[in-house]
C-alpha atoms as a PDB file:
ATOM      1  CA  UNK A   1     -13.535  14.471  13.428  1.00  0.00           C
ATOM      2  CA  UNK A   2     -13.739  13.089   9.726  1.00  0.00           C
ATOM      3  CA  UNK A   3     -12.868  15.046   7.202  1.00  0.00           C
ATOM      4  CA  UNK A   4     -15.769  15.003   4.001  1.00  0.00           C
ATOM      5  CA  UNK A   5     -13.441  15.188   0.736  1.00  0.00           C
ATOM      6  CA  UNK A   6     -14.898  16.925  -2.423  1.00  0.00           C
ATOM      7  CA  UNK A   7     -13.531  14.067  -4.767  1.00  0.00           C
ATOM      8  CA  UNK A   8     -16.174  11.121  -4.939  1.00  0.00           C
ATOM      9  CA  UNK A   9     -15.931  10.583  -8.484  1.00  0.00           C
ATOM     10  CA  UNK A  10     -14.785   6.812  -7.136  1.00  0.00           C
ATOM     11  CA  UNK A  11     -18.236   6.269  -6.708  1.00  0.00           C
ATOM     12  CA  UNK A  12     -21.215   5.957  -9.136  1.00  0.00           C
ATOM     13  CA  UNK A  13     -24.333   7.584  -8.225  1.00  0.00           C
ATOM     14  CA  UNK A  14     -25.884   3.829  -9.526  1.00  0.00           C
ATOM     15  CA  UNK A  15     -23.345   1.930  -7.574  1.00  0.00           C
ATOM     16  CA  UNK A  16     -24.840   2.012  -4.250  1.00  0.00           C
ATOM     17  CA  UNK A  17     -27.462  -0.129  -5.804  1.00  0.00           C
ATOM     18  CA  UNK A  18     -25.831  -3.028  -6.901  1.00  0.00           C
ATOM     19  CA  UNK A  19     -24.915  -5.560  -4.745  1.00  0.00           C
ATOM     20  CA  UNK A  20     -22.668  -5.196  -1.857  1.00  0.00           C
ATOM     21  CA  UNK A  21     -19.510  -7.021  -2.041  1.00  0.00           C
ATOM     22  CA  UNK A  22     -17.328  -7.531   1.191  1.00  0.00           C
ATOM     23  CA  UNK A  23     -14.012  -5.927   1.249  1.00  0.00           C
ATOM     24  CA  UNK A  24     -11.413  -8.224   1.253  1.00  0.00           C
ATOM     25  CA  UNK A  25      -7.785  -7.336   3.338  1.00  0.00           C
ATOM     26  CA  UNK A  26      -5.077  -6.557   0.790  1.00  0.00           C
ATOM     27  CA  UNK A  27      -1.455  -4.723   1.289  1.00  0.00           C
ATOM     28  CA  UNK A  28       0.687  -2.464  -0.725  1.00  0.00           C
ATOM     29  CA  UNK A  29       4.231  -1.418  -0.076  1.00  0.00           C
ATOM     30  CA  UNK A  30       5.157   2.418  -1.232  1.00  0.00           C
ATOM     31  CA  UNK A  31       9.032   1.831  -1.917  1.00  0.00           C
ATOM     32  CA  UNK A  32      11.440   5.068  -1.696  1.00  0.00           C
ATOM     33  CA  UNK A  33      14.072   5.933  -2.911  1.00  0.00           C
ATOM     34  CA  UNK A  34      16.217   8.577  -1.966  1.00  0.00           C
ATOM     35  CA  UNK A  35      19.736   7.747  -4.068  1.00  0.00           C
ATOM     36  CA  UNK A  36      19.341  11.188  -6.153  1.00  0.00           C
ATOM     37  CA  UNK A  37      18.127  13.645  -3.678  1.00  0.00           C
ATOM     38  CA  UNK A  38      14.628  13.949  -3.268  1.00  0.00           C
ATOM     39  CA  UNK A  39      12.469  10.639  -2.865  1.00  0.00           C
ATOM     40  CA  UNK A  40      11.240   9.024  -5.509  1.00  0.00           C
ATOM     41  CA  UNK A  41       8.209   5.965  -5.428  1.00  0.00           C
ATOM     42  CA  UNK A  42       8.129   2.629  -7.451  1.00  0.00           C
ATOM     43  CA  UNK A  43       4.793   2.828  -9.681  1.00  0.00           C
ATOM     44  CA  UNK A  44       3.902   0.264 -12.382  1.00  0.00           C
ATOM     45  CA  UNK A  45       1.185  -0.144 -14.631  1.00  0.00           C
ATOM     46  CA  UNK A  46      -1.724  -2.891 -14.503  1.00  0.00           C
ATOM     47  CA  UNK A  47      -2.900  -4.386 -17.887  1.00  0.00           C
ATOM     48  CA  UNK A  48      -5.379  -3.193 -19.326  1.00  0.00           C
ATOM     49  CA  UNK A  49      -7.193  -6.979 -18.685  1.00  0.00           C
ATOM     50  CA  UNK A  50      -7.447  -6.057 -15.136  1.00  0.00           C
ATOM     51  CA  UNK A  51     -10.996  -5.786 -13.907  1.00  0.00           C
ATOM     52  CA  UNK A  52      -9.991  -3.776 -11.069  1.00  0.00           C
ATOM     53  CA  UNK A  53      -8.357  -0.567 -12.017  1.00  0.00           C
ATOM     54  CA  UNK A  54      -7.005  -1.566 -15.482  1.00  0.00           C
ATOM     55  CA  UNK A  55      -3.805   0.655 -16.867  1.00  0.00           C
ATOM     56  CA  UNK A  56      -3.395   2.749 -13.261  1.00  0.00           C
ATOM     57  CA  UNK A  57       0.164   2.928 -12.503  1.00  0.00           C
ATOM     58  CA  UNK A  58      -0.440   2.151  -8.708  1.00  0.00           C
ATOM     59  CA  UNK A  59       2.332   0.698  -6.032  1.00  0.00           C
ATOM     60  CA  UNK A  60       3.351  -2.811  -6.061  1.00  0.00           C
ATOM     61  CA  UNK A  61       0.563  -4.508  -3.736  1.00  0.00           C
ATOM     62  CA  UNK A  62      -2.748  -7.362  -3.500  1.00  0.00           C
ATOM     63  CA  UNK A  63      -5.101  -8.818  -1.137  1.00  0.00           C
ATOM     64  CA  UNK A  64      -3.371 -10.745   1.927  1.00  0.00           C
ATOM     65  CA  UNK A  65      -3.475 -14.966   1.562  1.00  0.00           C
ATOM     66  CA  UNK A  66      -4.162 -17.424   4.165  1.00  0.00           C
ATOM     67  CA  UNK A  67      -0.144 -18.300   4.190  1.00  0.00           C
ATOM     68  CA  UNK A  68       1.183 -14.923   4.677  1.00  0.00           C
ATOM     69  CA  UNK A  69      -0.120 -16.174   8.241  1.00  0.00           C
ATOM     70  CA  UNK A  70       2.847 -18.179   8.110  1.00  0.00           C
ATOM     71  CA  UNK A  71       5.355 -16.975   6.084  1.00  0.00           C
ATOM     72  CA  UNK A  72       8.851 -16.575   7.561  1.00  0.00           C
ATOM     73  CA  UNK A  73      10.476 -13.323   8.852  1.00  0.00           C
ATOM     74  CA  UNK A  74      13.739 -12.066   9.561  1.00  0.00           C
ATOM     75  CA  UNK A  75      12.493  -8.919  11.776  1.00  0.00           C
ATOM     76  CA  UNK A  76       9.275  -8.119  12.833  1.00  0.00           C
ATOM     77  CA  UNK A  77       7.028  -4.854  13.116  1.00  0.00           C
ATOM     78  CA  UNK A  78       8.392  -2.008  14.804  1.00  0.00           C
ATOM     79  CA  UNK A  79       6.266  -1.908  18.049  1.00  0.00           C
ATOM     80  CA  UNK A  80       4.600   1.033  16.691  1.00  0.00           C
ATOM     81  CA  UNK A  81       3.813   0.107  13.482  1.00  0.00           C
ATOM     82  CA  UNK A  82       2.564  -3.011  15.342  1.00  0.00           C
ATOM     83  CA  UNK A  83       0.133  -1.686  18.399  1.00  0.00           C
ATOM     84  CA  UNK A  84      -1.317   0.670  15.635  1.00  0.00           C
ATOM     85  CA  UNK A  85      -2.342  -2.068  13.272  1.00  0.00           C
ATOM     86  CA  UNK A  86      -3.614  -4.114  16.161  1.00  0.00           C
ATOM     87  CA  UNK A  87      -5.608  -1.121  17.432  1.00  0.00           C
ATOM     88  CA  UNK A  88      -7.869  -1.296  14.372  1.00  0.00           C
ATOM     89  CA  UNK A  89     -11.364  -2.337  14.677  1.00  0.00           C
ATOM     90  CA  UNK A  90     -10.537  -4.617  11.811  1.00  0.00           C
ATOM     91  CA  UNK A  91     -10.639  -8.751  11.461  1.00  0.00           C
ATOM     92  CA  UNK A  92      -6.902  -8.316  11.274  1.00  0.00           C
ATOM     93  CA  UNK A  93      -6.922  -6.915  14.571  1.00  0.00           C
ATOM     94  CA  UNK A  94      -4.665  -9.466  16.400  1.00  0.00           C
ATOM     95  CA  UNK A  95      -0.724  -9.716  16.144  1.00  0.00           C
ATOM     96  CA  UNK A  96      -0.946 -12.140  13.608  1.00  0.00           C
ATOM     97  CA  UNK A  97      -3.043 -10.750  11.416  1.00  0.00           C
ATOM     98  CA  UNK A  98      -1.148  -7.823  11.350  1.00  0.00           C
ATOM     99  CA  UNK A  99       1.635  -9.153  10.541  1.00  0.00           C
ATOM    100  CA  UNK A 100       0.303 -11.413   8.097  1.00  0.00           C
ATOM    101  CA  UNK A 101      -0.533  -8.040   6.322  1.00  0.00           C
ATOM    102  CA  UNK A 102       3.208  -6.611   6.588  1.00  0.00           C
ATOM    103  CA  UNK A 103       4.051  -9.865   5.221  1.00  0.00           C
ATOM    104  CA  UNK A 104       1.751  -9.925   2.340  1.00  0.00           C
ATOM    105  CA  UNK A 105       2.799  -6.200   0.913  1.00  0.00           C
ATOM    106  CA  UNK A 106       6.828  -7.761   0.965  1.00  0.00           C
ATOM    107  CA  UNK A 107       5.317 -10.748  -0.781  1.00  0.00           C
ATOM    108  CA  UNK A 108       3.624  -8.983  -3.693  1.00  0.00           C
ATOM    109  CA  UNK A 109       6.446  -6.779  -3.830  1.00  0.00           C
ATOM    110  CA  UNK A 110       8.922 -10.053  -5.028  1.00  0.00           C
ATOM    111  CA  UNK A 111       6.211 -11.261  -7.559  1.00  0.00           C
ATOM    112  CA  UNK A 112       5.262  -8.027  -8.932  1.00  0.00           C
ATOM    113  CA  UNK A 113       8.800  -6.447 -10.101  1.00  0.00           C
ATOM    114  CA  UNK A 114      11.187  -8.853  -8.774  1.00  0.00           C
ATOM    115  CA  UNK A 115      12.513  -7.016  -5.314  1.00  0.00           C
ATOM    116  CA  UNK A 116      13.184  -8.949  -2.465  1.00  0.00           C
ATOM    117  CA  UNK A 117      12.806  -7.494   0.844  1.00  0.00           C
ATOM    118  CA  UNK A 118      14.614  -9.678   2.824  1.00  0.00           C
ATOM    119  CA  UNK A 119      16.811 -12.683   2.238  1.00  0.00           C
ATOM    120  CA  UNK A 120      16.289 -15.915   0.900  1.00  0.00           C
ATOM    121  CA  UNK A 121      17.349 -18.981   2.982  1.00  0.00           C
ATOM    122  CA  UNK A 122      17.202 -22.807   1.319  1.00  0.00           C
ATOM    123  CA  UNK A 123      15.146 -20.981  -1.397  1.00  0.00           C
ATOM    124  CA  UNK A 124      12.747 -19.093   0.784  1.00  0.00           C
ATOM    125  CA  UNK A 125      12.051 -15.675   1.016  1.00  0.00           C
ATOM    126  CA  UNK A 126      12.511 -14.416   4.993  1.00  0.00           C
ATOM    127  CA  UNK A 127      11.251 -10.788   5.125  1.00  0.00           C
ATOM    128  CA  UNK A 128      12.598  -7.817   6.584  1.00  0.00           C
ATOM    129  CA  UNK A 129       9.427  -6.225   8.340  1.00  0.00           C
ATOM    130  CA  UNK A 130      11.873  -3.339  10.559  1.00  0.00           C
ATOM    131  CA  UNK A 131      11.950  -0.953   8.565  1.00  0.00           C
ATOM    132  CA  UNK A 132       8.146  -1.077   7.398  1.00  0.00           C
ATOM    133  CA  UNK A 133       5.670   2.324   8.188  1.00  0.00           C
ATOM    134  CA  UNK A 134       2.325   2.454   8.609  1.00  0.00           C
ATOM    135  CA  UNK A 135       1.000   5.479   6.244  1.00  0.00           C
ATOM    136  CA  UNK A 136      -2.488   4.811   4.926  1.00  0.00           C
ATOM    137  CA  UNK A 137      -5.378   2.583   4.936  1.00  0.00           C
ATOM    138  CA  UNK A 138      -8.186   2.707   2.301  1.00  0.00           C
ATOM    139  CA  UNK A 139     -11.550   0.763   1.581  1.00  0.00           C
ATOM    140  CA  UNK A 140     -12.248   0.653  -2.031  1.00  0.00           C
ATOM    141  CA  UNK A 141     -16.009   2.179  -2.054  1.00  0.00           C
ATOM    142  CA  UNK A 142     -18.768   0.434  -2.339  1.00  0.00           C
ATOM    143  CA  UNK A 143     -20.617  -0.415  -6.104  1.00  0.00           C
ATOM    144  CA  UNK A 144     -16.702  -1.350  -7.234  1.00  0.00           C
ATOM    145  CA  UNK A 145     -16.183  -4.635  -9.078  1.00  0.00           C
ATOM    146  CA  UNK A 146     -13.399  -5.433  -6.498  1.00  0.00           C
ATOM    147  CA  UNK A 147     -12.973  -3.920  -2.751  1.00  0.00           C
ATOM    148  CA  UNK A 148     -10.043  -3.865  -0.417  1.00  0.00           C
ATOM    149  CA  UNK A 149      -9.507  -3.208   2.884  1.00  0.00           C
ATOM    150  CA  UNK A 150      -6.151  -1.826   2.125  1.00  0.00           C
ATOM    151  CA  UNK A 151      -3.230  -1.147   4.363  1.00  0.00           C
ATOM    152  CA  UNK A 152      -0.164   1.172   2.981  1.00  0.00           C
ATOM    153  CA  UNK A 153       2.806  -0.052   4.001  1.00  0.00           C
ATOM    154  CA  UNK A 154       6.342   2.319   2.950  1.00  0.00           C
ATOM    155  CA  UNK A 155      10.207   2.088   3.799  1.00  0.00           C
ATOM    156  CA  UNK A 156      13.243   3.372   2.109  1.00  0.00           C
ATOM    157  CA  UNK A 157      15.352   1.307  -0.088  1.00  0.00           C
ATOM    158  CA  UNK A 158      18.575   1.854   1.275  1.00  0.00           C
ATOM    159  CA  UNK A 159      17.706   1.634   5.126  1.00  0.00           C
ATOM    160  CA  UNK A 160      16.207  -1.690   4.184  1.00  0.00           C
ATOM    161  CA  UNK A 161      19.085  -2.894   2.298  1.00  0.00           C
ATOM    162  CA  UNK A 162      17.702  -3.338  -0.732  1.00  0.00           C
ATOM    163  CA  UNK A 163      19.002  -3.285  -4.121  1.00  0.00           C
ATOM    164  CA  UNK A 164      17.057  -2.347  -6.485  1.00  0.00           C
ATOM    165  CA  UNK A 165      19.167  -3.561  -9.715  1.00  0.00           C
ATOM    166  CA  UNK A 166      16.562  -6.392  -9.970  1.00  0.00           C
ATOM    167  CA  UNK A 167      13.511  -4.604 -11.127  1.00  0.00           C
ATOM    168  CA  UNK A 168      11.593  -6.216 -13.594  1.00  0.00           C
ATOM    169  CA  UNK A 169       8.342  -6.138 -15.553  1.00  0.00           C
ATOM    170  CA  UNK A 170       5.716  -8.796 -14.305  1.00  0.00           C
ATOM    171  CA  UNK A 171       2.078 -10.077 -16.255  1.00  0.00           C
ATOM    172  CA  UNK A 172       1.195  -8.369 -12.543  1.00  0.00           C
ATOM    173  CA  UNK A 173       2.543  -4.688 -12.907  1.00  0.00           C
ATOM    174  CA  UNK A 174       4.715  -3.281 -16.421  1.00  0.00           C
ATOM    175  CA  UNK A 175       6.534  -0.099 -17.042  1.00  0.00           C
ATOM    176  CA  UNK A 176       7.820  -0.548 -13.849  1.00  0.00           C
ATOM    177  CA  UNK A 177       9.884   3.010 -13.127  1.00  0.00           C
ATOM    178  CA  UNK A 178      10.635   5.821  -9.738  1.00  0.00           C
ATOM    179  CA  UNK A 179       8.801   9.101 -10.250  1.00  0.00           C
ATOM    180  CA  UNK A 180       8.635  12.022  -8.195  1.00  0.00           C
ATOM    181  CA  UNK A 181       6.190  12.102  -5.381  1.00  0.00           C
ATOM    182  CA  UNK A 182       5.053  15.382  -6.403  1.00  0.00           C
ATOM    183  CA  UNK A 183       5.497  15.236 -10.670  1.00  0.00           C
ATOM    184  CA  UNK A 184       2.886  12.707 -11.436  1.00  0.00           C
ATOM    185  CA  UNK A 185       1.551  14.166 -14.523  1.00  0.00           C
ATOM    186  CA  UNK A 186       0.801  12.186 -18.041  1.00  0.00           C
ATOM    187  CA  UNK A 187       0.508   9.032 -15.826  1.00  0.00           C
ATOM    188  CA  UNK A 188      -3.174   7.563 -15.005  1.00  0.00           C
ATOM    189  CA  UNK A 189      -2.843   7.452 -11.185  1.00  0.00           C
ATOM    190  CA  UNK A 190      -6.107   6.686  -9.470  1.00  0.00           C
ATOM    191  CA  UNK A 191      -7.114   9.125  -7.217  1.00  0.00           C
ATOM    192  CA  UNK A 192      -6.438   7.477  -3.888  1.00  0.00           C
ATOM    193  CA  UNK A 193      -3.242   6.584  -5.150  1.00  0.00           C
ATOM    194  CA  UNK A 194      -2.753  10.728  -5.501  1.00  0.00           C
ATOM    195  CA  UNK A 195      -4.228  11.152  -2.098  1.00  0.00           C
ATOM    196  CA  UNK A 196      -1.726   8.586  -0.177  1.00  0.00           C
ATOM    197  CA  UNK A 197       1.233  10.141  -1.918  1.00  0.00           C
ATOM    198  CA  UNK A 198       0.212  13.534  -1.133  1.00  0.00           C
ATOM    199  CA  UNK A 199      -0.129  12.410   2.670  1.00  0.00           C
ATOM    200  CA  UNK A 200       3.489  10.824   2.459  1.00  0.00           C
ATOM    201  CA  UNK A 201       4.548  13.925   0.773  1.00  0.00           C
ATOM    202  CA  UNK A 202       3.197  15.791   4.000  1.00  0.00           C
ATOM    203  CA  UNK A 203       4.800  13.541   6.558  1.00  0.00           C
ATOM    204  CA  UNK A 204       8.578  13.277   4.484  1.00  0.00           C
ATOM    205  CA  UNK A 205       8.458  17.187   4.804  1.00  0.00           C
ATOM    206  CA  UNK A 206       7.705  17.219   8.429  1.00  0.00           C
ATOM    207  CA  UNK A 207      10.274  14.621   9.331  1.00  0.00           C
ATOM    208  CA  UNK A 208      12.136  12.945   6.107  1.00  0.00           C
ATOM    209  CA  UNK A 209      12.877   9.896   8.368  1.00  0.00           C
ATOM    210  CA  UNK A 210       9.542   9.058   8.538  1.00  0.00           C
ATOM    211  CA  UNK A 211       8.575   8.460  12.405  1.00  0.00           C
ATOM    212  CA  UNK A 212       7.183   5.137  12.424  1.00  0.00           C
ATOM    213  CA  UNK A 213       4.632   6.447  15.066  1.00  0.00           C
ATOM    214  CA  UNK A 214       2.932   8.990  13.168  1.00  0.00           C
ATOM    215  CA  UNK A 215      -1.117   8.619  12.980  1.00  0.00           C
ATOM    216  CA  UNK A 216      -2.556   7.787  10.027  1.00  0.00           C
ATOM    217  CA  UNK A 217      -4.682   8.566   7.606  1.00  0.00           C
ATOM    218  CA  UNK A 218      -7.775   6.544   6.739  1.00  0.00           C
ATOM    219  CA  UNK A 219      -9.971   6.766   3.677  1.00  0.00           C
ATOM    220  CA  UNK A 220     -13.509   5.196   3.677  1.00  0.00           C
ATOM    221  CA  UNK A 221     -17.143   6.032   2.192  1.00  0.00           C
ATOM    222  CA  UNK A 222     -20.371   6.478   3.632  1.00  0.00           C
ATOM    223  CA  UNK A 223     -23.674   7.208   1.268  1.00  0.00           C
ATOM    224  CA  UNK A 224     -21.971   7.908  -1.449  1.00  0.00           C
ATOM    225  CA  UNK A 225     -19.650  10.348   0.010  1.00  0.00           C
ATOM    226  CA  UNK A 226     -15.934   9.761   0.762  1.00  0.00           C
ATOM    227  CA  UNK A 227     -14.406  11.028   4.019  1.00  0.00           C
ATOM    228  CA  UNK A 228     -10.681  10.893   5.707  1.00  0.00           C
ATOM    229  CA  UNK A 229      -9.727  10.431   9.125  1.00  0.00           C
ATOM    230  CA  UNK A 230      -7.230   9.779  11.212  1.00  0.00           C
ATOM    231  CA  UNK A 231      -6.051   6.141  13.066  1.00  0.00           C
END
């Protein structure tokens, strides 16, 4: 059963008026790290010439291309992560489109702060998509300037091998930094952005591997009102 959430302040009471605008498929990868104890997530902030959520800190992340169809990988999708993405009633329903997705979130990770997930071979960034969970998806609500379809990709740093001595500001994403899951404060985090973290929060505390099978939750809007459930 969906879940009705009391914050809808995403959504103008004029915006259901205005034109509808299709929401396009789009990625994000929430990047832990657990070096100093408890986990910490790699936020950066968007210019404030962004028409789409200008100066949110948000997680490193944009809407899918036609050649992350085709970009290389060194490991897939874990089976789970996989079947669940597939199971959508989504035009990325297929294996290829799901991976296409995984493979996007690893892309904009590289151009936004400079991380590779992966290795590069003659030049070319292969991606690591093993350790990769499924945690959230999101559709921006309707009346926005810009919607997304969003999938919410996470992994930890150190299972995936990365290093992280690389990090560095983009025109994409500045004041690139690791904060808390739970300390947030004095930073202009949209509210989904909250809402995912919080649900991480939730599933690290239950199991701090992070199963890649657990369900997940989805966030979507329906006359104005915003509702969670659970894929």
């Amino acid at each position: 059963m969906p879940e009705r959430l009391d914050r809808v302040e995403n959504i103008h009471p004029g915006a259901l008026r205005n034109p509808p605008v299709k929401p396009r498929d789009a990625a994000t990868l929430i990047l832990l790290d657990r070096s100093a104890g408890r986990p910490r997530v790699l936020l950066g902030k968007r210019s404030s010439k962004h028409v789409f959520m200008p100066d949110a800190y948000v997680f490193p992340g944009g809407r899918r291309d036609r050649l992350d169809h085709v970009l290389p990988f060194a490991s897939d999708l874990h089976p789970d992560v996989l079947s669940r993405l597939m199971a959508e009633k989504s035009r990325s329903a297929s294996q290829r489109g799901a991976r296409a997705l995984a493979l996007a979130a690893v892309r904009e990770l590289e151009e936004e702060t400079g991380l590779v997930l992966g290795e590069r071979i003659a030049g070319r960034l292969h991606a690591q998509l093993g350790t990769l969970r499924y945690v959230a998806r999101a559709i921006t609500p309707p009346g926005s300037v810009r919607r997304f379809d969003t999938r919410f990709f996470s992994t930890f740093a150190d299972e995936a091998g990365m290093t992280l001595d690389g990090i560095a500001d983009t025109h994409e994403l500045h004041d690139l930094g690791w904060h808390d899951l739970q300390e947030l404060d004095g930073l202009n985090v949209p509210w989904i952005t909250r809402s995912v973290l919080c649900d991480l929060a939730k599933l690290l505390s239950d199991d701090p591997a992070l199963p890649f099978g657990s369900t997940v939750p989805f966030y979507y809007s329906r006359r104005g009102q915003f509702f969670r459930s659970r894929l």
